[in-house]
Protein backbone atom coordinates (compact mmCIF):
# COMPACT_ATOMS: atom_id res chain seq x y z
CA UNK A 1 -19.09 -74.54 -20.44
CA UNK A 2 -19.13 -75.59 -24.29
CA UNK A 3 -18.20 -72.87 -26.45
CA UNK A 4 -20.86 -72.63 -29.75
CA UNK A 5 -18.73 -73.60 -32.77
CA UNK A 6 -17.90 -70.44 -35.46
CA UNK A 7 -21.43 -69.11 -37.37
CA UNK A 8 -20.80 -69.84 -41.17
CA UNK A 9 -23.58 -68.74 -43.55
CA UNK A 10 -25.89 -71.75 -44.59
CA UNK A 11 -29.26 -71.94 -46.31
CA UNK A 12 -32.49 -71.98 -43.93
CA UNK A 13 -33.26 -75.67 -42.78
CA UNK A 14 -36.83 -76.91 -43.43
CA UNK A 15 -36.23 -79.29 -40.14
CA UNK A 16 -38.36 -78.68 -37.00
CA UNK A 17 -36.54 -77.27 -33.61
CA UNK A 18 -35.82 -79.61 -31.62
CA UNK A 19 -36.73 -77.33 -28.02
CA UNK A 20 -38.28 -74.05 -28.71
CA UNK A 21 -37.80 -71.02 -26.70
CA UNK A 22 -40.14 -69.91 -24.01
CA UNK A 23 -42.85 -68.29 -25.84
CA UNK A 24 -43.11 -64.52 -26.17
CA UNK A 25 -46.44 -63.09 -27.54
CA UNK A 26 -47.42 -66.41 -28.08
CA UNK A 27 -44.41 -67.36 -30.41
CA UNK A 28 -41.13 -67.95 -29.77
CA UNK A 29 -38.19 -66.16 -29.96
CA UNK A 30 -35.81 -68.94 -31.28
CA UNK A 31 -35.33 -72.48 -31.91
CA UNK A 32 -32.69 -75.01 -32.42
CA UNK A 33 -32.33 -77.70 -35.08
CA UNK A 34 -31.02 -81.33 -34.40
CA UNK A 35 -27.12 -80.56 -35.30
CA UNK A 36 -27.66 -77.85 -32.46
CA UNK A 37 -28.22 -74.85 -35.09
CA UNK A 38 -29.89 -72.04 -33.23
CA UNK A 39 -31.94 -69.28 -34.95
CA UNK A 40 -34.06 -66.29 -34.00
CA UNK A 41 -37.35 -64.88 -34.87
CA UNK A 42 -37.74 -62.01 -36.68
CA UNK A 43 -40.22 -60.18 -39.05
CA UNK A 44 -39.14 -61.82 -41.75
CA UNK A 45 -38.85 -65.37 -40.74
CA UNK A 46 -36.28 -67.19 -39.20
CA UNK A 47 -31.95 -66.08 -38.78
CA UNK A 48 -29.38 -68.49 -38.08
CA UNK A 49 -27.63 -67.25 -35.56
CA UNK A 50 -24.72 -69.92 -34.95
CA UNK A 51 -24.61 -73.23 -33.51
CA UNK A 52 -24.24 -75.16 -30.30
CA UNK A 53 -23.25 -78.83 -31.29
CA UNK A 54 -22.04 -79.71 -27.80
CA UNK A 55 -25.05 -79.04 -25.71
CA UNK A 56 -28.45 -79.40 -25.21
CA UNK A 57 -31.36 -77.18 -26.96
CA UNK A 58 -31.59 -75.49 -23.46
CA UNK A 59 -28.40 -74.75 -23.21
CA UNK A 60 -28.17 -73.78 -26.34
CA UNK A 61 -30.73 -71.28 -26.24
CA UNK A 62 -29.56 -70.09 -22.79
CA UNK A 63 -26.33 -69.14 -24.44
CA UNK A 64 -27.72 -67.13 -27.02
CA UNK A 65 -30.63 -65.69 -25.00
CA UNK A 66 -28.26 -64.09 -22.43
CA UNK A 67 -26.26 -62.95 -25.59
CA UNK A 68 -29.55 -61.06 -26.01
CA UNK A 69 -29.57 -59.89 -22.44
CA UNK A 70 -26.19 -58.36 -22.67
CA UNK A 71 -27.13 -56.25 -25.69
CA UNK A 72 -30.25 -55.61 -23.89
CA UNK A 73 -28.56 -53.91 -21.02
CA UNK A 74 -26.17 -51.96 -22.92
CA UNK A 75 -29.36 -50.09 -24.41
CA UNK A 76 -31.03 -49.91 -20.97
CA UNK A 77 -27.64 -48.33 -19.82
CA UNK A 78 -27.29 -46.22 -22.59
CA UNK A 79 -30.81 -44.95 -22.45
CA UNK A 80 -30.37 -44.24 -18.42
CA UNK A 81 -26.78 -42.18 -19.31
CA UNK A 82 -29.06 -40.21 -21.56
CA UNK A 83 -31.99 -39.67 -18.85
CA UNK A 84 -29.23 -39.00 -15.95
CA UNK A 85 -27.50 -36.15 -18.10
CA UNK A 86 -24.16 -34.98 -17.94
CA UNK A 87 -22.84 -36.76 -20.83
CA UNK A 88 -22.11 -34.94 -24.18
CA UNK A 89 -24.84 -35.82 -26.72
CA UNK A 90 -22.80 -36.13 -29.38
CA UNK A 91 -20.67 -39.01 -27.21
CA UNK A 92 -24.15 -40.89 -26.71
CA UNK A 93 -24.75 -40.70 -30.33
CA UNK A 94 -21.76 -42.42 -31.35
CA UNK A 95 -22.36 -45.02 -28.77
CA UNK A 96 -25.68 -45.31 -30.33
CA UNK A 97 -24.63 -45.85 -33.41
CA UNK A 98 -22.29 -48.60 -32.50
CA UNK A 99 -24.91 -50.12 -30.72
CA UNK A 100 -27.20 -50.21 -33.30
CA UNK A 101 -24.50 -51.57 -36.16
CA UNK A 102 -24.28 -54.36 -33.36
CA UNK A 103 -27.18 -55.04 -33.59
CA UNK A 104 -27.85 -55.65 -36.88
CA UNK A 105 -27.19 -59.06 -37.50
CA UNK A 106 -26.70 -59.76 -33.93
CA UNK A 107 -25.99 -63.83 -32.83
CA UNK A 108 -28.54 -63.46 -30.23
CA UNK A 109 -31.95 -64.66 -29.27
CA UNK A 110 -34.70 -62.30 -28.52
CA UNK A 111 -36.68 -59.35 -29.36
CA UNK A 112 -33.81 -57.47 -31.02
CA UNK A 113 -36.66 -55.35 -33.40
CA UNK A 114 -37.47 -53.93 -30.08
CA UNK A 115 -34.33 -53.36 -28.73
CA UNK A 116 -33.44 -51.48 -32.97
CA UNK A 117 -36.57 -49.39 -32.17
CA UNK A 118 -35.12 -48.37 -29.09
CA UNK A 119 -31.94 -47.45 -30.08
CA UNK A 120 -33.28 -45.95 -33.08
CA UNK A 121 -35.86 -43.29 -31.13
CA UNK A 122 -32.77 -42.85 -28.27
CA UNK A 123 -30.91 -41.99 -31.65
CA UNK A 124 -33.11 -39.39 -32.75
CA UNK A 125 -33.06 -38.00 -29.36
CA UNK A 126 -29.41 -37.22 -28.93
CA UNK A 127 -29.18 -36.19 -32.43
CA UNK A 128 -31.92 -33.36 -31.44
CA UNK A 129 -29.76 -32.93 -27.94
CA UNK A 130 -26.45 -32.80 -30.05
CA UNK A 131 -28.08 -30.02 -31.93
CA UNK A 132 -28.88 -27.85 -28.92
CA UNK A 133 -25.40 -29.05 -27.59
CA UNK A 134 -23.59 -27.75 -30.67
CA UNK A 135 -25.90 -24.27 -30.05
CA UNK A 136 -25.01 -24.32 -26.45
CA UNK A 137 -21.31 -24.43 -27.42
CA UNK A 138 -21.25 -22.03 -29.97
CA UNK A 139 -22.53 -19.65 -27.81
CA UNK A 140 -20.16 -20.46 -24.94
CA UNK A 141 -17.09 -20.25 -27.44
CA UNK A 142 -18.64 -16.64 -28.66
CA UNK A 143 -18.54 -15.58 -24.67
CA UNK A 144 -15.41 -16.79 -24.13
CA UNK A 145 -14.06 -15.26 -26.72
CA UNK A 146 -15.95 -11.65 -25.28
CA UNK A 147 -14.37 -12.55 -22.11
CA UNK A 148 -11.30 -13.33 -23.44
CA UNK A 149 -11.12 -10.09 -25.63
CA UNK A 150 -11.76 -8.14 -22.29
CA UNK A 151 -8.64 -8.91 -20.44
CA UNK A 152 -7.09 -8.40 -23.77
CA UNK A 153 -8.07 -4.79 -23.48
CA UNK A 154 -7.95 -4.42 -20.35
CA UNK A 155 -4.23 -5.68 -20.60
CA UNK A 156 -3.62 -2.93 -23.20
CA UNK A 157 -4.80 -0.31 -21.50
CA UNK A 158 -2.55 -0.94 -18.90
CA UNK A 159 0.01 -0.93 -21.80
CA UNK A 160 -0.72 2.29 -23.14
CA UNK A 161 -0.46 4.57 -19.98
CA UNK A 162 1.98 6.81 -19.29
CA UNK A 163 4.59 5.07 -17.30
CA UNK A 164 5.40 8.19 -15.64
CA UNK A 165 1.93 8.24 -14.16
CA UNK A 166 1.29 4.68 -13.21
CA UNK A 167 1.32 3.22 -9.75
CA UNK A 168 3.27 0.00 -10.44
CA UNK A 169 3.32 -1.69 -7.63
CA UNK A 170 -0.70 -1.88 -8.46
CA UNK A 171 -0.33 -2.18 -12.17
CA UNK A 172 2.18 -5.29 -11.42
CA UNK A 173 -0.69 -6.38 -9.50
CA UNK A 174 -3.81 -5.71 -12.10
CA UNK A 175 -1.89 -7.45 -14.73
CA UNK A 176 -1.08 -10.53 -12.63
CA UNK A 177 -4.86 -11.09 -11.63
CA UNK A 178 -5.33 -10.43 -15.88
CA UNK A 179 -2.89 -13.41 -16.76
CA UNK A 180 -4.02 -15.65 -14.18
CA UNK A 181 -7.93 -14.79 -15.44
CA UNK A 182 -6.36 -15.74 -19.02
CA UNK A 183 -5.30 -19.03 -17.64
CA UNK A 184 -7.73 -20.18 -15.79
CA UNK A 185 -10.56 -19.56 -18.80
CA UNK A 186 -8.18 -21.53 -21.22
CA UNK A 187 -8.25 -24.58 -18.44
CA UNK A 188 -11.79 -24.36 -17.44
CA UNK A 189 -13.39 -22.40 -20.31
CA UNK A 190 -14.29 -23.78 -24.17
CA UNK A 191 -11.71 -24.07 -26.47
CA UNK A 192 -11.95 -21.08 -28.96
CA UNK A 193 -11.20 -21.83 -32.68
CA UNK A 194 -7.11 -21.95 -33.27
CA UNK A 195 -7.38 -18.84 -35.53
CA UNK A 196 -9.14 -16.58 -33.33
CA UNK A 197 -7.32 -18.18 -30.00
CA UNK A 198 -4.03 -17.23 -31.17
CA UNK A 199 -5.42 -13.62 -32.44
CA UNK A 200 -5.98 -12.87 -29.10
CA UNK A 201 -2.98 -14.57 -27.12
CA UNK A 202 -0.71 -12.29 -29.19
CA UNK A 203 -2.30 -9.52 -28.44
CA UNK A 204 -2.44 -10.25 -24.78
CA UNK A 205 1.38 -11.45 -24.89
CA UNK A 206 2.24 -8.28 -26.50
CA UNK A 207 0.52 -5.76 -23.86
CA UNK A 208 2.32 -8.05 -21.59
CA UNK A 209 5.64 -7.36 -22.57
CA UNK A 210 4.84 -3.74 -23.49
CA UNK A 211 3.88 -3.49 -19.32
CA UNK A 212 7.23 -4.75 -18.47
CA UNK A 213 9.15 -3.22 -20.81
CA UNK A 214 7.99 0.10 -19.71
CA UNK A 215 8.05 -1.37 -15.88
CA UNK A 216 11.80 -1.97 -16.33
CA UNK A 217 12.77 1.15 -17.68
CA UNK A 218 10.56 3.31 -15.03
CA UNK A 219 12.68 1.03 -12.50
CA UNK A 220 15.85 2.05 -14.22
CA UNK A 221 15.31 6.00 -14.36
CA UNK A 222 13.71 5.55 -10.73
CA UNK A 223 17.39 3.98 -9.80
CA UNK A 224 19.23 6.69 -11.72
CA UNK A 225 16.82 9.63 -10.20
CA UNK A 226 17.42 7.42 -6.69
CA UNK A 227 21.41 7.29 -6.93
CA UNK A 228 21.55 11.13 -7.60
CA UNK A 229 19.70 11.83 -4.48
CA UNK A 230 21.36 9.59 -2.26
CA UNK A 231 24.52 11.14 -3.28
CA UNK A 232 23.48 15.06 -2.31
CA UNK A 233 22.07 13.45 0.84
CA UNK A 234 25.06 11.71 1.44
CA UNK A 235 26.72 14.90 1.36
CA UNK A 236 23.99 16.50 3.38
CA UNK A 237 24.90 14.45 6.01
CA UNK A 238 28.82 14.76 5.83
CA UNK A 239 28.06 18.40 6.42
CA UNK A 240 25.63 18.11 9.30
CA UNK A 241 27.82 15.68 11.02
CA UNK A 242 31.13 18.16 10.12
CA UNK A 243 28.70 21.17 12.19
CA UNK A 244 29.39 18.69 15.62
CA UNK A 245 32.24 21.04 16.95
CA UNK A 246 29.92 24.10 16.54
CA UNK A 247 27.23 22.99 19.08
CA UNK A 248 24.55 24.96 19.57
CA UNK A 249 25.97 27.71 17.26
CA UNK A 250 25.52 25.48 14.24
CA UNK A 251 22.09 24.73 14.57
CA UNK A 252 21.20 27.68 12.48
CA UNK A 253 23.57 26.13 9.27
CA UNK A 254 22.13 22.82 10.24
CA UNK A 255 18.75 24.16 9.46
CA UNK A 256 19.59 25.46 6.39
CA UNK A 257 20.90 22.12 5.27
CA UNK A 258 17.67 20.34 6.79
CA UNK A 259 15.79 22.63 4.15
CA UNK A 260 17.73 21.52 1.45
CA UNK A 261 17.32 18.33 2.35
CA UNK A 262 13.48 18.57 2.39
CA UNK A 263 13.71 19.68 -0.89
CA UNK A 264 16.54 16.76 -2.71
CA UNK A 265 13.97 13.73 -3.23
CA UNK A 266 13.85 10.40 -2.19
CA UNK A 267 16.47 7.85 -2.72
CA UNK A 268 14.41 5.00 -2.18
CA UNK A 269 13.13 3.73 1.33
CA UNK A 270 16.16 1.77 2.60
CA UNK A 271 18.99 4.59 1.78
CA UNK A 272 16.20 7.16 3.01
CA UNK A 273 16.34 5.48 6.37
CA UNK A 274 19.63 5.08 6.54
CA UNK A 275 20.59 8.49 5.47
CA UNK A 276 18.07 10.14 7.64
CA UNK A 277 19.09 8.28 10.66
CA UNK A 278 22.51 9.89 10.32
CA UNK A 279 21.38 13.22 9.64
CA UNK A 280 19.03 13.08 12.35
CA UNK A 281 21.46 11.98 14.91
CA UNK A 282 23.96 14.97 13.37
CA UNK A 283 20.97 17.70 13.98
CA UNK A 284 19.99 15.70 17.83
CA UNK A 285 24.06 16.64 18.59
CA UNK A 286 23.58 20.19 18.30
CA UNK A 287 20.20 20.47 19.70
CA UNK A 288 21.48 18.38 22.51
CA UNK A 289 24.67 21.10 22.89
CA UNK A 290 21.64 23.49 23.25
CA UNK A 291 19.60 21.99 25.71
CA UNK A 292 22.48 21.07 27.97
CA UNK A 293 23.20 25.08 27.70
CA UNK A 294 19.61 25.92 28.39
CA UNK A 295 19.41 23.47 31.42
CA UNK A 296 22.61 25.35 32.98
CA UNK A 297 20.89 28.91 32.23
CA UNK A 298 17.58 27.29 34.24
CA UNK A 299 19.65 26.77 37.31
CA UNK A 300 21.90 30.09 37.17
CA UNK A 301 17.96 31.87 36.51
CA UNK A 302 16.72 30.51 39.42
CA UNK A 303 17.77 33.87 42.30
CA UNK A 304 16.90 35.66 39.18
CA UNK A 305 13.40 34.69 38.83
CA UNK A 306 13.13 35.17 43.05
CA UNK A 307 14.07 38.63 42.62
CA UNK A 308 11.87 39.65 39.85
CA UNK A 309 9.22 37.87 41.75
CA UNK A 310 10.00 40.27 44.85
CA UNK A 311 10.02 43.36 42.37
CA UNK A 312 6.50 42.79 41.37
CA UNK A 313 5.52 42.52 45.16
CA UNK A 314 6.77 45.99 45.87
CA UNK A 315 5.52 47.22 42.38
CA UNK A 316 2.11 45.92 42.75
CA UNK A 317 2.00 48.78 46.08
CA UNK A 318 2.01 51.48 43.01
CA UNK A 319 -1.10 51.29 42.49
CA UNK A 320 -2.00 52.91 45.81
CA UNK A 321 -0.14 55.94 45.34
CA UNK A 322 -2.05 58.66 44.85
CA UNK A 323 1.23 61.14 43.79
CA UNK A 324 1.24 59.88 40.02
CA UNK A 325 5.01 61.34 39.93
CA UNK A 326 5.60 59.07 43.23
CA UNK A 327 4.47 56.54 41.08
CA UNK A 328 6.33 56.87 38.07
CA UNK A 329 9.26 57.31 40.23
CA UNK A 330 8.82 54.34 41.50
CA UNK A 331 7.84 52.40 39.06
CA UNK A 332 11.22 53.19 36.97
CA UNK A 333 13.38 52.61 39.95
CA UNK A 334 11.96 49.26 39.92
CA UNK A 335 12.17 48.73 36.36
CA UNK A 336 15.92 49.28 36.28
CA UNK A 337 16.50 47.01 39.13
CA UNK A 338 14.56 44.53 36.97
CA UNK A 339 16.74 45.14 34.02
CA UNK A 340 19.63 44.89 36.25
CA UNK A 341 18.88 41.62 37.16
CA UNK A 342 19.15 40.09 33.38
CA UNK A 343 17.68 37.78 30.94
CA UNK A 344 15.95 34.52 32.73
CA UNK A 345 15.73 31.12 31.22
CA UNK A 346 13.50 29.36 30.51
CA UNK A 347 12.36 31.89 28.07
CA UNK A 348 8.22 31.23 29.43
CA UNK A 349 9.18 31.92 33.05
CA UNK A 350 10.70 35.09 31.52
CA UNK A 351 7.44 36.16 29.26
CA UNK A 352 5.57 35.60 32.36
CA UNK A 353 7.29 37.51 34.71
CA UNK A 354 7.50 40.77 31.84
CA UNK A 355 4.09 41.01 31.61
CA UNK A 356 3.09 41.04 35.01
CA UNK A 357 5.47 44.20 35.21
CA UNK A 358 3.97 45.09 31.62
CA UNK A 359 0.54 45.02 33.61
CA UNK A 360 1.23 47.10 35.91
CA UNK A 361 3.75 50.31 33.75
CA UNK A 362 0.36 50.67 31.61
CA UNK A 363 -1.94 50.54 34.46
CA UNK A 364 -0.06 53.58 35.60
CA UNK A 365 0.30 55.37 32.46
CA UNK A 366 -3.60 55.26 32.24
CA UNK A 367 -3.43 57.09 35.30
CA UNK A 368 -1.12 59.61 33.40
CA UNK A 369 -3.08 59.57 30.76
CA UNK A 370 -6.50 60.67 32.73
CA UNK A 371 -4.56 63.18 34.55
CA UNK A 372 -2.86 64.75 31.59
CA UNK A 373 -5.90 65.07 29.91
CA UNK A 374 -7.84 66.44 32.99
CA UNK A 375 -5.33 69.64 33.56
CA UNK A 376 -4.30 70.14 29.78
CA UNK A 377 -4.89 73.90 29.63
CA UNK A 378 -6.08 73.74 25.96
CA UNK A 379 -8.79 71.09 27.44
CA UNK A 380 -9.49 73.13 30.44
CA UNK A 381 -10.18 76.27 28.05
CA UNK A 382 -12.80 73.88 25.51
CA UNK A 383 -14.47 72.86 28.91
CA UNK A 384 -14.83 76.28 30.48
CA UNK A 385 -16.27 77.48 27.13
CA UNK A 386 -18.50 74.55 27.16
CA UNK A 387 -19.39 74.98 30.59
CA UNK A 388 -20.74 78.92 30.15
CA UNK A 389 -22.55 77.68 27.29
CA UNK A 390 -24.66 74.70 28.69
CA UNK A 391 -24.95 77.74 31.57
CA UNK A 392 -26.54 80.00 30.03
CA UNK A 393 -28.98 77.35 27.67
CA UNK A 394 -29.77 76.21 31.76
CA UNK A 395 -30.58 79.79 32.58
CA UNK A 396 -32.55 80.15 29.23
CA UNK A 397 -34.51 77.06 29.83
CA UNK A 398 -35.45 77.78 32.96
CA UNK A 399 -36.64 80.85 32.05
CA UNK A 400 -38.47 79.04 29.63
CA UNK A 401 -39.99 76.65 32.24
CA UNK A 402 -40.75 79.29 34.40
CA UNK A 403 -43.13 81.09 32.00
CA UNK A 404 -44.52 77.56 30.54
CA UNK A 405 -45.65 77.38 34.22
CA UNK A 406 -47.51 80.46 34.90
CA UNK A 407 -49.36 79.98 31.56
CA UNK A 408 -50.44 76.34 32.13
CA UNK A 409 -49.01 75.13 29.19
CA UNK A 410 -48.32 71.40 29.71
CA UNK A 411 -46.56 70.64 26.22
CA UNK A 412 -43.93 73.47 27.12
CA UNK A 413 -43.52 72.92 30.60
CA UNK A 414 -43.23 69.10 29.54
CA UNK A 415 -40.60 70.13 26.48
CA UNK A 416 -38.61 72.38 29.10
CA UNK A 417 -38.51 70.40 31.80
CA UNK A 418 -36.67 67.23 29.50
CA UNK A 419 -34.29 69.95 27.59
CA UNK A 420 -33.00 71.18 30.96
CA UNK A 421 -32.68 67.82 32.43
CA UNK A 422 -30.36 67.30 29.45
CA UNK A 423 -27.97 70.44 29.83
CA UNK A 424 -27.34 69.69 33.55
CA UNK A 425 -26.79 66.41 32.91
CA UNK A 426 -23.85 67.46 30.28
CA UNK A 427 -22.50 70.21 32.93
CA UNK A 428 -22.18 67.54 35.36
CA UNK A 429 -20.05 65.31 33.14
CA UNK A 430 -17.98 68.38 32.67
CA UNK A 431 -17.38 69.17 36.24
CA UNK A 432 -19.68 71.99 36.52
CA UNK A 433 -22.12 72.74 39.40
């Protein structure tokens, strides 16, 4: 295709196009001279906008009319950018602007006014939009910078416990999610103004390294505190495992050291294990020495347990003798056969077995009891006194009743009759006819 020759600046030509372009309102938008000089209508008259020597009028006018065209999509494209949204206002501006300083003067044929107009309202429009942008933004930098300032304290306070009192484990954790909040605000959030920014990231960085600083030296005193208690249970253990020869008998000084053991700390989880497992296995010895002795007294208790079982048969028959000395002769015959017969293992069995017998000695000292109290001269003597007494009220109330009769009198005979009800009831608890 012939390429137009350069655009120079001349003076306007009085000479008559040759082909005019395709009317537009009723007038064209360009028109080319002889010596293939093309120019474009506009509201002041007629531009030169270059030439096209090598060509016809319509193809010169083609080639300057889709110059048009291309300048009258970028505005289309710009405008739609602007309608879709997403694209910074400010960015569209500039584009705007560019577009417009191209088309001032532009070597192209067509309605460029229009196309100024356009670009000139779509101007207006982002500059409005870059406005409420630039709000937008400011108020987005002024939350991030709350946001930001809240891990910072957050991050502080963590910095200005107690290490003594903190968990760290979940502190370690806490200040973790912190940093990795930090981060992923500076990568996804506005960028705050340098001043302020760095204000903050000190801060931050400092609680930071105030957290591990006092992280390492809990850590340290934790390993110091953890090496003096694994060496006293390290000796703990030397001395359970030196009670071995004892067996059973060294259970008791084994205890004793278990106590103290209870008592020394922790040494951290792995040497705790460790140590424990060894001290555990020195204490399961013994304990084993004793069960081993306590199966062996089992089986020598088991013709011991027979007997004692035949004992309470025959004791159980004490209960039917009516001779209470009988009895208690008895009973203590069997009770040093019983003794006779020794300790019985297990110690249950044993328990079992005594109070059965137990059941029975104070079953019969009730008896002894009731019978002691029944011919206790000093009780006899209250109860023949009492006796005489509730006698002679008897004799008085009947009396009483007697004459309450013959008179008629039913609130005596009535107040008689339930007094002497009463005393014979008492002399017949006491024994008395």
């Amino acid at each position: 295709m012939p390429r137009p020759a350069a655009v120079a600046p001349v003076a306007p030509r009085s000479a008559e196009p040759v082909h005019p372009a395709p009317a537009a309102a009723g007038e064209p938008w360009g028109r080319v001279t002889e010596d293939g000089t093309v120019s474009v209508r506009e509201a002041d008259g007629w531009r030169e906008v270059g030439q096209y020597p090598d060509g016809t009028p319509d193809e010169a006018l083609a080639y300057f009319e889709r110059k048009y065209a291309d300048l009258a999509s970028e505005v289309a494209l710009l405008e739609a950018r602007h309608r879709r949204g997403g694209a910074p206002a400010a960015d569209l501006r500039s584009t705007a602007r560019a577009l417009s300083d191209k088309l001032q003067g532009a070597a192209a044929v067509g309605d460029l006014a229009s196309l100024e107009a356009r670009v000139s309202a779509l101007t207006e429009e982002l500059s409005a939009a870059t406005e409420t942008e630039a709000a937008a933004a400011r108020e987005a930098v002024d939350a991030a910078v709350v946001a930001r300032t809240a891990l910072v304290e957050q991050a502080e306070a963590l910095a200005a416990k107690d290490p003594r009192s903190v968990q760290w484990k979940q502190a370690s954790a806490d200040l973790a999610s912190l940093f990795d909040q930090w981060q992923a605000q500076q990568q996804s959030g506005p960028r705050l103004p340098k001043a302020t920014g760095q204000k903050l990231w000190k801060r931050f960085r400092d609680a930071r390294a105030t957290v591990d600083k006092h992280r390492r030296e809990f850590y340290s005193e934790l390993d110091e505190a953890h090496k003096a208690v694994r060496d006293q249970k390290s000796r703990l253990v030397e001395r359970a495992e030196a009670l071995a020869p004892r067996g059973e008998e060294g259970i008791g000084a084994y205890r004793e050291l278990l106590d103290q053991w209870k008592t020394a700390g922790r040494a951290g989880k792995k040497a705790d294990d460790a140590l424990w497992a060894r001290f555990k296995a020195a204490g399961d010895a013994l304990y084993s020495a004793r069960g081993e002795r306590e199966a062996a007294d089992a089986e020598e208790s088991r013709e011991k347990i027979v007997a004692k079982r035949e004992l309470l048969v025959e004791a159980r028959t004490i209960g039917d003798e009516p001779d209470i000395a009988k009895a208690r002769a008895a009973l203590t015959n069997i009770q040093r056969q019983w003794d006779d017969i020794g300790r019985i293992f297990p110690r249950d069995q044993e328990r079992t077995l005594d109070d059965e017998l137990r059941k029975i000695e104070q079953a019969l000292r009730g008896r002894e009891e009731t019978d002691w109290k029944r011919n206790n001269p000093e009780t006899k003597a209250r109860a023949n006194d009492m006796t005489r007494q509730l006698m002679d009220a008897i004799q008085k109330l009947e009396d009483e009743l007697a004459a309450a009769t013959k008179s008629g009198n039913a609130s005596a005979i009535a107040k008689a009759t339930e007094a002497l009800d009463a005393r014979r009831a008492w002399l017949n608890a006491l024994g008395g006819s």
